[in-house]
N, C-alpha and C. Protein backbone atom coordinates (compact mmCIF):
# COMPACT_ATOMS: atom_id res chain seq x y z
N UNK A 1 118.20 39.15 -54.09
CA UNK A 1 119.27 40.12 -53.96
C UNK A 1 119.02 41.04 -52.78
N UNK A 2 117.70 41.53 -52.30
CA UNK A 2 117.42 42.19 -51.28
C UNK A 2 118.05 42.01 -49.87
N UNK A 3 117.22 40.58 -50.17
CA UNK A 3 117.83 39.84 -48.53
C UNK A 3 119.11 39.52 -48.20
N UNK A 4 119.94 39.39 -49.72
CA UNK A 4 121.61 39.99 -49.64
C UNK A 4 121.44 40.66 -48.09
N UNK A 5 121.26 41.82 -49.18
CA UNK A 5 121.10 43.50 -48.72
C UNK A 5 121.01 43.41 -47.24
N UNK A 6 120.07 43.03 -47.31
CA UNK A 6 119.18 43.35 -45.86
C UNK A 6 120.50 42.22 -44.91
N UNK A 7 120.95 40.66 -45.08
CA UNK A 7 121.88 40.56 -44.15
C UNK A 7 122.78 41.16 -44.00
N UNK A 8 123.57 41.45 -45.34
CA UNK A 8 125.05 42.15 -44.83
C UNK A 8 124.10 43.51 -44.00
N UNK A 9 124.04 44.03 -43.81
CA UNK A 9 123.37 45.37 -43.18
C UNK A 9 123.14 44.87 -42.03
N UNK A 10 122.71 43.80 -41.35
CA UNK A 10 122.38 43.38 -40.57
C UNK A 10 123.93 42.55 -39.59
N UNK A 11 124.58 42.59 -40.53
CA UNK A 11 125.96 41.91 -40.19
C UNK A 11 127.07 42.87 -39.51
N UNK A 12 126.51 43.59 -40.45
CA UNK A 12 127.52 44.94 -40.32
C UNK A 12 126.81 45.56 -39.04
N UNK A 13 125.76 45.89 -38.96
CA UNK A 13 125.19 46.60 -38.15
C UNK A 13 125.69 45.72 -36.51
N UNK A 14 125.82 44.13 -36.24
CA UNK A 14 125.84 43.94 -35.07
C UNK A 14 127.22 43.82 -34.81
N UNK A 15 128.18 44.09 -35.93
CA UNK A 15 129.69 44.19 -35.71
C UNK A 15 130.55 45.50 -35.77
N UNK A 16 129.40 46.37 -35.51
CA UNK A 16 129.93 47.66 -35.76
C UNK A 16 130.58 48.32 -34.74
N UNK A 17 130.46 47.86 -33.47
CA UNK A 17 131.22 48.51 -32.27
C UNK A 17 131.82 47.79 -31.70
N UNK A 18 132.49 46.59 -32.78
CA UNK A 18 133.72 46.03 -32.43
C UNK A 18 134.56 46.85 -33.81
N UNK A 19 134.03 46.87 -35.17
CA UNK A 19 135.15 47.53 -35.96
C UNK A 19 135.33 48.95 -35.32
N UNK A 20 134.38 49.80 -34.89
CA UNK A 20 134.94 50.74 -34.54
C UNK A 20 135.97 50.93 -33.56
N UNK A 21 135.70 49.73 -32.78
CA UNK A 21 136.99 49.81 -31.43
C UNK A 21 137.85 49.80 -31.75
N UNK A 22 138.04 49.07 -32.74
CA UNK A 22 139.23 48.22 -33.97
C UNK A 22 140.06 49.76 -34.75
N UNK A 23 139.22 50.32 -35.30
CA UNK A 23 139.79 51.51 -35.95
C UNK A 23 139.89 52.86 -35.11
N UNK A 24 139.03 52.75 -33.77
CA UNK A 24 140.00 53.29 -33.16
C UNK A 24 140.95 53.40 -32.29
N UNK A 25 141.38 51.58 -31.70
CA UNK A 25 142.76 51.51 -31.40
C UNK A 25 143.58 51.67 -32.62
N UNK A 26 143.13 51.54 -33.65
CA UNK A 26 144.59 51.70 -34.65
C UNK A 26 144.97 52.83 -35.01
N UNK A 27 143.91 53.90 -34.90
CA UNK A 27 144.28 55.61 -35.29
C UNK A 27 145.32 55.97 -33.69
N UNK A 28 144.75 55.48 -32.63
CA UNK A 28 145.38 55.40 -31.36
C UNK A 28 146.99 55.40 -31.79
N UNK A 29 147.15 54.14 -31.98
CA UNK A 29 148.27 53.89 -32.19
C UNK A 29 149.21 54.09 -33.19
N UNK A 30 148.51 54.59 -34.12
CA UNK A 30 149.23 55.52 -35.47
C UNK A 30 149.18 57.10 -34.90
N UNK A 31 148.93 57.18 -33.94
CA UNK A 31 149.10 59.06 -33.45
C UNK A 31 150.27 58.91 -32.43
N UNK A 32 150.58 57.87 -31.36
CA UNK A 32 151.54 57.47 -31.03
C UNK A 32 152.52 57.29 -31.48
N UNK A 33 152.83 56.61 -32.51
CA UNK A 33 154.23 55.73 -33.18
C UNK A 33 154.49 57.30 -34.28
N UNK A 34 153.41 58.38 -34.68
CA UNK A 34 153.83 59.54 -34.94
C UNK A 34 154.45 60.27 -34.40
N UNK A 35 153.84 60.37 -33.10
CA UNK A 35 154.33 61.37 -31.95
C UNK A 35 155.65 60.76 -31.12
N UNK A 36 156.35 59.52 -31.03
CA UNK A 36 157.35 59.18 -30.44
C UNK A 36 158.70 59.05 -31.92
N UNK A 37 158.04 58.98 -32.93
CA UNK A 37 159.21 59.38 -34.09
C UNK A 37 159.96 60.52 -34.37
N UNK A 38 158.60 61.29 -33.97
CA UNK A 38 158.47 63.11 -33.94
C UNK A 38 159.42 63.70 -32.83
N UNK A 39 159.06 63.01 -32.10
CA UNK A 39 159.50 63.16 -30.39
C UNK A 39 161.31 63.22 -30.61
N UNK A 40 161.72 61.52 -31.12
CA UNK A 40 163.02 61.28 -30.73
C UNK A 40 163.63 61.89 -32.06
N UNK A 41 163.20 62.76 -33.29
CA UNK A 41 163.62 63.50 -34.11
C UNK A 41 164.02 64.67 -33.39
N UNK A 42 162.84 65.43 -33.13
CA UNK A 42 163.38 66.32 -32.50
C UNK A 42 164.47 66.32 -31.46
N UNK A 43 164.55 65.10 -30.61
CA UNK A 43 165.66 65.17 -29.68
C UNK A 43 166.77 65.00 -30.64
N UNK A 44 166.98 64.30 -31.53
CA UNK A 44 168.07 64.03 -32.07
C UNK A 44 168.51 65.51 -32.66
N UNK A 45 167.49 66.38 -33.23
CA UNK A 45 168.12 67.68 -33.72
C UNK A 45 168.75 68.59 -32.65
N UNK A 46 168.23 68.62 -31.38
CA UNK A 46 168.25 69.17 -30.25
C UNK A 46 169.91 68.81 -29.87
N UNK A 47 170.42 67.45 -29.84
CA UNK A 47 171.68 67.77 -29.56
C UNK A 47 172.04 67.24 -30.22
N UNK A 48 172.17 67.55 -31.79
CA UNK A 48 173.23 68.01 -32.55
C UNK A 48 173.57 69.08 -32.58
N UNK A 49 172.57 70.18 -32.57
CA UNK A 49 173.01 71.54 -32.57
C UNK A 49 173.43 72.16 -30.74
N UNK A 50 172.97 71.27 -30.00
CA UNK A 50 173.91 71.51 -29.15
C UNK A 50 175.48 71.20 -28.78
N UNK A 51 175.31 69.99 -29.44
CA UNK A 51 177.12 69.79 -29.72
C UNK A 51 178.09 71.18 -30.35
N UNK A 52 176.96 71.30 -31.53
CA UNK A 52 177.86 71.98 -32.62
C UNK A 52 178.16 73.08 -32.21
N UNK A 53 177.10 74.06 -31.58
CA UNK A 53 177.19 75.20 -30.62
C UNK A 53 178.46 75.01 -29.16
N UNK A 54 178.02 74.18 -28.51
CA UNK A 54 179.49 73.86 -27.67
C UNK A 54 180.39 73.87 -27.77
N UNK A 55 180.65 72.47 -29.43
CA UNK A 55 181.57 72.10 -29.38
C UNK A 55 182.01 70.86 -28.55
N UNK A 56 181.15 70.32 -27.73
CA UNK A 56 181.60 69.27 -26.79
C UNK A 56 179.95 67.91 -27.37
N UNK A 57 180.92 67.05 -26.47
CA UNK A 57 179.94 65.84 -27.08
C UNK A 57 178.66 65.59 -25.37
N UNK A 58 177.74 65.27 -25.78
CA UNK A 58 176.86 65.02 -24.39
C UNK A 58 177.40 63.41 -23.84
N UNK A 59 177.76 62.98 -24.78
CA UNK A 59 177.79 61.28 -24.86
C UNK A 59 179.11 60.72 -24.77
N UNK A 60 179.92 61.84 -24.89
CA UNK A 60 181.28 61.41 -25.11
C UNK A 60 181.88 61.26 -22.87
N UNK A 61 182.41 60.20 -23.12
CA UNK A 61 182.57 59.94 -21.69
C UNK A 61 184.50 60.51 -21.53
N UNK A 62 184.32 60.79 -20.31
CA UNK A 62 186.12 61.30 -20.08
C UNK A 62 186.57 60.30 -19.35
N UNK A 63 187.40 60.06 -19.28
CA UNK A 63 188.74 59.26 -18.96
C UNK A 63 188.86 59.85 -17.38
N UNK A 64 189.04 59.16 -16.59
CA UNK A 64 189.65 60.11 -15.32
C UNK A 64 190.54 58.70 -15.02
N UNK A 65 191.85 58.95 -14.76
CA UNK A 65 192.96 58.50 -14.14
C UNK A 65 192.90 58.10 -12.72
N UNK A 66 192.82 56.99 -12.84
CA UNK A 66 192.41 56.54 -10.90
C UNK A 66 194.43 55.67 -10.47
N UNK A 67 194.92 55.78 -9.53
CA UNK A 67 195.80 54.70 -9.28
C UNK A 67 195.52 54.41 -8.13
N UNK A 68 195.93 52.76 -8.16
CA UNK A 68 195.48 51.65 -7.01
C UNK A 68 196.65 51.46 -6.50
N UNK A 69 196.84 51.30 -4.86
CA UNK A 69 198.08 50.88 -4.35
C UNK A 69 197.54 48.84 -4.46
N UNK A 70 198.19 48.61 -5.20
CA UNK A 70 198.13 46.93 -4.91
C UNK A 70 198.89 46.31 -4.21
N UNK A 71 199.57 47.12 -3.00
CA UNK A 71 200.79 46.34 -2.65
C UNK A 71 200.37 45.19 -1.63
N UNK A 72 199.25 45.25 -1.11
CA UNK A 72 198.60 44.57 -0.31
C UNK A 72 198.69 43.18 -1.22
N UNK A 73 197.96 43.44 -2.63
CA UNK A 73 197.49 42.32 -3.22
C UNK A 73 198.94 41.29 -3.44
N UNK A 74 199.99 42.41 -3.83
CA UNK A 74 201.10 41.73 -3.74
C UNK A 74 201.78 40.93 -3.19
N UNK A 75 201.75 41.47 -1.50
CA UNK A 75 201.97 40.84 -0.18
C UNK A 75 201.06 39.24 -0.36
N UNK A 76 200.10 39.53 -0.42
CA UNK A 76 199.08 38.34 -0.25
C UNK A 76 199.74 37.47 -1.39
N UNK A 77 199.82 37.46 -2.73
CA UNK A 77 200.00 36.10 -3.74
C UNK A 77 201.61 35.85 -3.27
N UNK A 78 202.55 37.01 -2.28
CA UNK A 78 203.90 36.65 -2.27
C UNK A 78 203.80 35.27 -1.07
N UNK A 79 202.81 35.80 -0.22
CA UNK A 79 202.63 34.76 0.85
C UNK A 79 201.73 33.16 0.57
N UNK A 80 200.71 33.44 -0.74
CA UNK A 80 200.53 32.41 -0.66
C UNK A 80 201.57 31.65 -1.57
N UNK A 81 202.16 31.95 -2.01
CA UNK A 81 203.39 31.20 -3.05
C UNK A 81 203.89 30.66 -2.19
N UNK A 82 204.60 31.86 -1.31
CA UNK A 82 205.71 31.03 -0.39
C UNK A 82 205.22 30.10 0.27
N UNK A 83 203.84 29.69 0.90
CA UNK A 83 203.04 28.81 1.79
C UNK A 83 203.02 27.46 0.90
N UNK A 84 202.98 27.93 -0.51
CA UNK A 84 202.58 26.39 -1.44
C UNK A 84 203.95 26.03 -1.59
N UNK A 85 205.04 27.10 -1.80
CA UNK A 85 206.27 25.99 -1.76
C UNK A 85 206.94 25.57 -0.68
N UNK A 86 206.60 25.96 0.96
CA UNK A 86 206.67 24.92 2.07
C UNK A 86 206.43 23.95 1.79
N UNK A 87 204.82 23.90 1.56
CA UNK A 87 204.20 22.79 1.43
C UNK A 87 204.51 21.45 0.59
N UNK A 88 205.02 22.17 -0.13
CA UNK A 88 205.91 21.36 -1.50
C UNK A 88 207.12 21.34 -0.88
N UNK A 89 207.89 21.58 -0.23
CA UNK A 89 208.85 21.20 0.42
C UNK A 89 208.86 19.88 1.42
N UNK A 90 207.95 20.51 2.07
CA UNK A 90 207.37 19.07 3.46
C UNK A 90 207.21 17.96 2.49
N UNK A 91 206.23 18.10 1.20
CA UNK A 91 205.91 16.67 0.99
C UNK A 91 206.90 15.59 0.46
N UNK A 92 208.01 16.51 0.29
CA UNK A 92 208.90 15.76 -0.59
C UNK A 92 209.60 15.32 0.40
């Protein structure tokens, strides 16, 4: 039963500064995935109560009214029409 003893101890002992690396990338990364939950909570409280105080949305996008002169584009499909029904004219 000793020499149990004495390997695991001996097992443990030459794998010990790999579990520790081990436990402490994982505290690493459990202080992270805390702190970016924490993080985007707080942003999320941050503008709600800035909405509500405003009154306006951060996210809400406006509309702006643009008009296009297309008359160009017009000109162009009037001319190529008329060009395809020459063409369709000649062949016949």
């Amino acid at each position: 039963m000793s020499q149990e003893k004495v390997n695991h101890y001996k097992n443990q002992k030459s794998n010990r500064q790999k579990l520790e690396r081990k436990q402490k990338n994982k505290r690493l990364l459990e202080r992270l995935l805390f702190l970016s939950l924490a993080l985007i909570l707080m942003l999320w409280i941050g503008v709600s109560v800035y909405e509500k105080v405003t009154k306006t949305s951060l996210f809400a996008s406006k509309a702006a009214a643009t008009e296009i002169d297309a008359t160009a584009i017009d000109d162009y499909l009037a001319e190529l029409s008329a060009t395809e029904t020459e063409a369709e004219a000649t062949a016949q």
